[in-house]
C-alpha atoms as a PDB file:
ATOM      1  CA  UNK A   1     -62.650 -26.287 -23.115  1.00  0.00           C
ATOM      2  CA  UNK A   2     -62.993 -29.684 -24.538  1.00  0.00           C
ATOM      3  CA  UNK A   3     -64.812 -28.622 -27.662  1.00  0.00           C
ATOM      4  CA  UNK A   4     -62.567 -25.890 -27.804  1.00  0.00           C
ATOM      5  CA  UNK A   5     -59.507 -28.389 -28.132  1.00  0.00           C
ATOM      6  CA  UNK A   6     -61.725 -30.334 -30.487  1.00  0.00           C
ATOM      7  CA  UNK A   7     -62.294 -27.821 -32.731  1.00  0.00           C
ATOM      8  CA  UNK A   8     -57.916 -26.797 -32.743  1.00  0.00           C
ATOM      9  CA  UNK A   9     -57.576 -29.995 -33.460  1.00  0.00           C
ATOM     10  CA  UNK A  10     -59.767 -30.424 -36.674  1.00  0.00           C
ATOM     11  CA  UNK A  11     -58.654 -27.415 -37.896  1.00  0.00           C
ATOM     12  CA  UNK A  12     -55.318 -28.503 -37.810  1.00  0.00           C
ATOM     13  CA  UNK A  13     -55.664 -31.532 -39.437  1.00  0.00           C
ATOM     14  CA  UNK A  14     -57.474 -29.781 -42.538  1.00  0.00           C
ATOM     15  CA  UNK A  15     -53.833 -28.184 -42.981  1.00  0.00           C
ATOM     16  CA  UNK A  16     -52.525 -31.526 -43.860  1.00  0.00           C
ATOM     17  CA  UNK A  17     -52.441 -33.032 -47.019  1.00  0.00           C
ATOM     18  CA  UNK A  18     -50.505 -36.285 -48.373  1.00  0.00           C
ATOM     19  CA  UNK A  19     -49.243 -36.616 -51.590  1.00  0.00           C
ATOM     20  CA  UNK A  20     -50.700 -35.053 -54.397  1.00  0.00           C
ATOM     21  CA  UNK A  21     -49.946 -37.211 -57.251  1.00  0.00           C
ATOM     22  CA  UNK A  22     -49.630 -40.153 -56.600  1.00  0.00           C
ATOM     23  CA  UNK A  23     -49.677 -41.462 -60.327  1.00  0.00           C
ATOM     24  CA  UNK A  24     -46.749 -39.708 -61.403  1.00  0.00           C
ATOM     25  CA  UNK A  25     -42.955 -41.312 -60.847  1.00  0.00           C
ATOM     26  CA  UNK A  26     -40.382 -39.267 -59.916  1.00  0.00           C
ATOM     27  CA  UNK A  27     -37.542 -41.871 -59.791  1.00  0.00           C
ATOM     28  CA  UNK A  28     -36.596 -44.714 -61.946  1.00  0.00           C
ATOM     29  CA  UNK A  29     -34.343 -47.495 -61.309  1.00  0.00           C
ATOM     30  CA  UNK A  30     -32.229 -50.194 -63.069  1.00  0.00           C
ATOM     31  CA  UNK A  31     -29.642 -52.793 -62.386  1.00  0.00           C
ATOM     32  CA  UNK A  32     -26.661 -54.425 -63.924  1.00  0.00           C
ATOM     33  CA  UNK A  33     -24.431 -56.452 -63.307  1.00  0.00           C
ATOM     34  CA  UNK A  34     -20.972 -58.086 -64.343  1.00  0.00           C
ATOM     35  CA  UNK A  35     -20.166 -61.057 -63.669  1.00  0.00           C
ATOM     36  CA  UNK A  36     -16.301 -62.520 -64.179  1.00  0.00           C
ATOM     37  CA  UNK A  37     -14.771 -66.201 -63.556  1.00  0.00           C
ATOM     38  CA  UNK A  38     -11.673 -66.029 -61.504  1.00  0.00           C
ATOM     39  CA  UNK A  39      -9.639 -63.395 -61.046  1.00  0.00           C
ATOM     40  CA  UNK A  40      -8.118 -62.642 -64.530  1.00  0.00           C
ATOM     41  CA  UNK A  41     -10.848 -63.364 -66.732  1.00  0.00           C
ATOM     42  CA  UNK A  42     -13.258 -60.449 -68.520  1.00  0.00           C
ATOM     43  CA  UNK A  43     -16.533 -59.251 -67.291  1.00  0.00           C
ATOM     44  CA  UNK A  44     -19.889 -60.105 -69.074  1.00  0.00           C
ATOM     45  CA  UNK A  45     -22.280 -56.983 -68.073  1.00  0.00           C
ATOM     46  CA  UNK A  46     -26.121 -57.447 -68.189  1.00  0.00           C
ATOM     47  CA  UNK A  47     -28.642 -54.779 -67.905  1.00  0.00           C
ATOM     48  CA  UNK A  48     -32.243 -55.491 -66.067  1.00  0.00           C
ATOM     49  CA  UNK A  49     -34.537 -52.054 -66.298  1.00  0.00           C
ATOM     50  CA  UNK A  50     -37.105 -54.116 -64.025  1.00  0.00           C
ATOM     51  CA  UNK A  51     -39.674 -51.855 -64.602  1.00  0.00           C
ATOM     52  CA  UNK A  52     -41.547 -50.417 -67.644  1.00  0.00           C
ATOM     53  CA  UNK A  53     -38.588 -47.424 -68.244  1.00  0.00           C
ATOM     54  CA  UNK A  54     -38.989 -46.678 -71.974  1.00  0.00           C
ATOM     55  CA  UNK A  55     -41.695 -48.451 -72.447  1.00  0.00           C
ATOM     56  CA  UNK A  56     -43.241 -45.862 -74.861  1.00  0.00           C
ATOM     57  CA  UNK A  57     -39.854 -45.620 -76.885  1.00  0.00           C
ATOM     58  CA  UNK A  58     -38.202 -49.071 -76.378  1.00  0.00           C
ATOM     59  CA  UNK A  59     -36.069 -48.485 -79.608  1.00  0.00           C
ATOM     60  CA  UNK A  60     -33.818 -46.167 -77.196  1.00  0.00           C
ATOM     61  CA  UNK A  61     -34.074 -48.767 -74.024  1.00  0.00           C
ATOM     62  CA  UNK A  62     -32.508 -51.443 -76.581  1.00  0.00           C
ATOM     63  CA  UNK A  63     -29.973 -48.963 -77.963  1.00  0.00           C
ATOM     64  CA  UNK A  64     -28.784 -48.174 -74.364  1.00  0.00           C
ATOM     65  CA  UNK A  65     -29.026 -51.814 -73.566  1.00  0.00           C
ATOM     66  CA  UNK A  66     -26.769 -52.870 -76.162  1.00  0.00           C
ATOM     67  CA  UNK A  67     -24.231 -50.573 -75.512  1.00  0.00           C
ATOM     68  CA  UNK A  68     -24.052 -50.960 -71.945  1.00  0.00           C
ATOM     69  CA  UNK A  69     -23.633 -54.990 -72.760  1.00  0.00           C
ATOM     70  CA  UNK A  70     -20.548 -53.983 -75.480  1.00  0.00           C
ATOM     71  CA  UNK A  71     -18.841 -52.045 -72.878  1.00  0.00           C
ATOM     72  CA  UNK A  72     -15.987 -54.351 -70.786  1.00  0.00           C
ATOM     73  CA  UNK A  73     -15.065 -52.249 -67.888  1.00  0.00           C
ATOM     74  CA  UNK A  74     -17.669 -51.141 -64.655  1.00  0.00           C
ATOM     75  CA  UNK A  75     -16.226 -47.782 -65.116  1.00  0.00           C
ATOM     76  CA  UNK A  76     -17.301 -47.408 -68.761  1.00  0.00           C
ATOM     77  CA  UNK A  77     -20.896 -48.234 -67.988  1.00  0.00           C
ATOM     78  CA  UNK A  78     -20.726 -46.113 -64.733  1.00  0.00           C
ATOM     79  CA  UNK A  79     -19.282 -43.066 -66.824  1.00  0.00           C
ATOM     80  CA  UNK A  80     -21.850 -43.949 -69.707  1.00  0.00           C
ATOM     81  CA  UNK A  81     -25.312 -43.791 -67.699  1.00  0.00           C
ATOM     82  CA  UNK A  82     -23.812 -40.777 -65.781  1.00  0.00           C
ATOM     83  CA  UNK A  83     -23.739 -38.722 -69.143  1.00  0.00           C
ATOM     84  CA  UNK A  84     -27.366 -39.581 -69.456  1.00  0.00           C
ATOM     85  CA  UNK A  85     -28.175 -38.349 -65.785  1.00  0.00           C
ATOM     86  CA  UNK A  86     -28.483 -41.622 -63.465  1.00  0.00           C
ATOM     87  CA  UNK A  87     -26.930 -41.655 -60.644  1.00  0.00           C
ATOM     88  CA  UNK A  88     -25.147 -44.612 -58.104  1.00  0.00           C
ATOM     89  CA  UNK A  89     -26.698 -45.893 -55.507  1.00  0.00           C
ATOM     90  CA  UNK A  90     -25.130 -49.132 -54.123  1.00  0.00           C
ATOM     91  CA  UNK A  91     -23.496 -51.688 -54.956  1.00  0.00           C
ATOM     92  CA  UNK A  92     -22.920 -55.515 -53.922  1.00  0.00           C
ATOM     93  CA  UNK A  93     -20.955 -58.343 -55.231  1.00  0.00           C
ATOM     94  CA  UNK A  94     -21.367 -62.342 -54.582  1.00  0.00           C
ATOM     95  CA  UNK A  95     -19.428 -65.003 -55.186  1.00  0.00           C
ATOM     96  CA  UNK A  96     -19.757 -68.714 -55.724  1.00  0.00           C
ATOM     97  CA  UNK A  97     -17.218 -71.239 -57.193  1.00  0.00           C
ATOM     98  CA  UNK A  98     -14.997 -68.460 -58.171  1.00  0.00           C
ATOM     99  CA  UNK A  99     -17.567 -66.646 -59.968  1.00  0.00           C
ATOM    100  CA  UNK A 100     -18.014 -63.073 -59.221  1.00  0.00           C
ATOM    101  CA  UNK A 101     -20.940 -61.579 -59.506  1.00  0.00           C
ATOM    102  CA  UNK A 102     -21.061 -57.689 -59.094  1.00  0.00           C
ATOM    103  CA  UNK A 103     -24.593 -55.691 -58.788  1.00  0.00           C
ATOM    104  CA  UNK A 104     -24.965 -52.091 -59.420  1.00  0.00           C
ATOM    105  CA  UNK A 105     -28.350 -50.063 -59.194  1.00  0.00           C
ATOM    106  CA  UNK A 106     -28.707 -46.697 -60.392  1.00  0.00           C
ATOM    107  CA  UNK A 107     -31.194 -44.152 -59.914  1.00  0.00           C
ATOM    108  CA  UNK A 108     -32.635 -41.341 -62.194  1.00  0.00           C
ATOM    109  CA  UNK A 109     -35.518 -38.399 -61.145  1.00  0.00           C
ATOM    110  CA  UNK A 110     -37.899 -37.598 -63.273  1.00  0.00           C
END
């Protein structure tokens, strides 16, 4: 009985596999944030791709940079990056001395 178990058991963990490809990525992420002074003034947006997104065609990554950094409104960017296919995933805002600080990371699948 016991090798009988044994042998269940072994061939049921034969079935099981983990990933397959484990150097592919299948999500990238990026982050930007705004930051504004008091309640009235305008937002300065900055852009951090954190990892190597682009890296074989950085002429686009500084094209998309720049624009994102032109733009004046959170909406704008959001709707921007949308049209390219990332996607929101949270948010957080800070706030020290009456400086705002807003974060926004955004998510795109491969």
């Amino acid at each position: 009985m016991k090798n009988t178990l044994f042998m269940v058991c072994l061939f049921m963990s034969l079935n099981l596999m983990a990933q397959s490809d484990s150097a592919s990525q299948t999500e990238f992420y990026f982050q930007f944030k705004a930051k504004r002074h008091y309640s009235g003034g305008s937002l300065r947006i900055s852009v951090d791709f954190g990892q190597k997104y682009l890296a074989t065609d950085s002429f686009t990554r500084q094209i998309m940079k720049s624009k994102i950094e032109s733009l004046t409104q959170i909406e704008d960017v959001l709707e921007y990056m949308n049209g390219y296919g990332w996607k929101l995933v949270t948010t957080s805002c800070s706030s020290y001395h009456y400086f705002n600080t807003y974060y926004y990371v955004m998510r795109k699948e491969n």
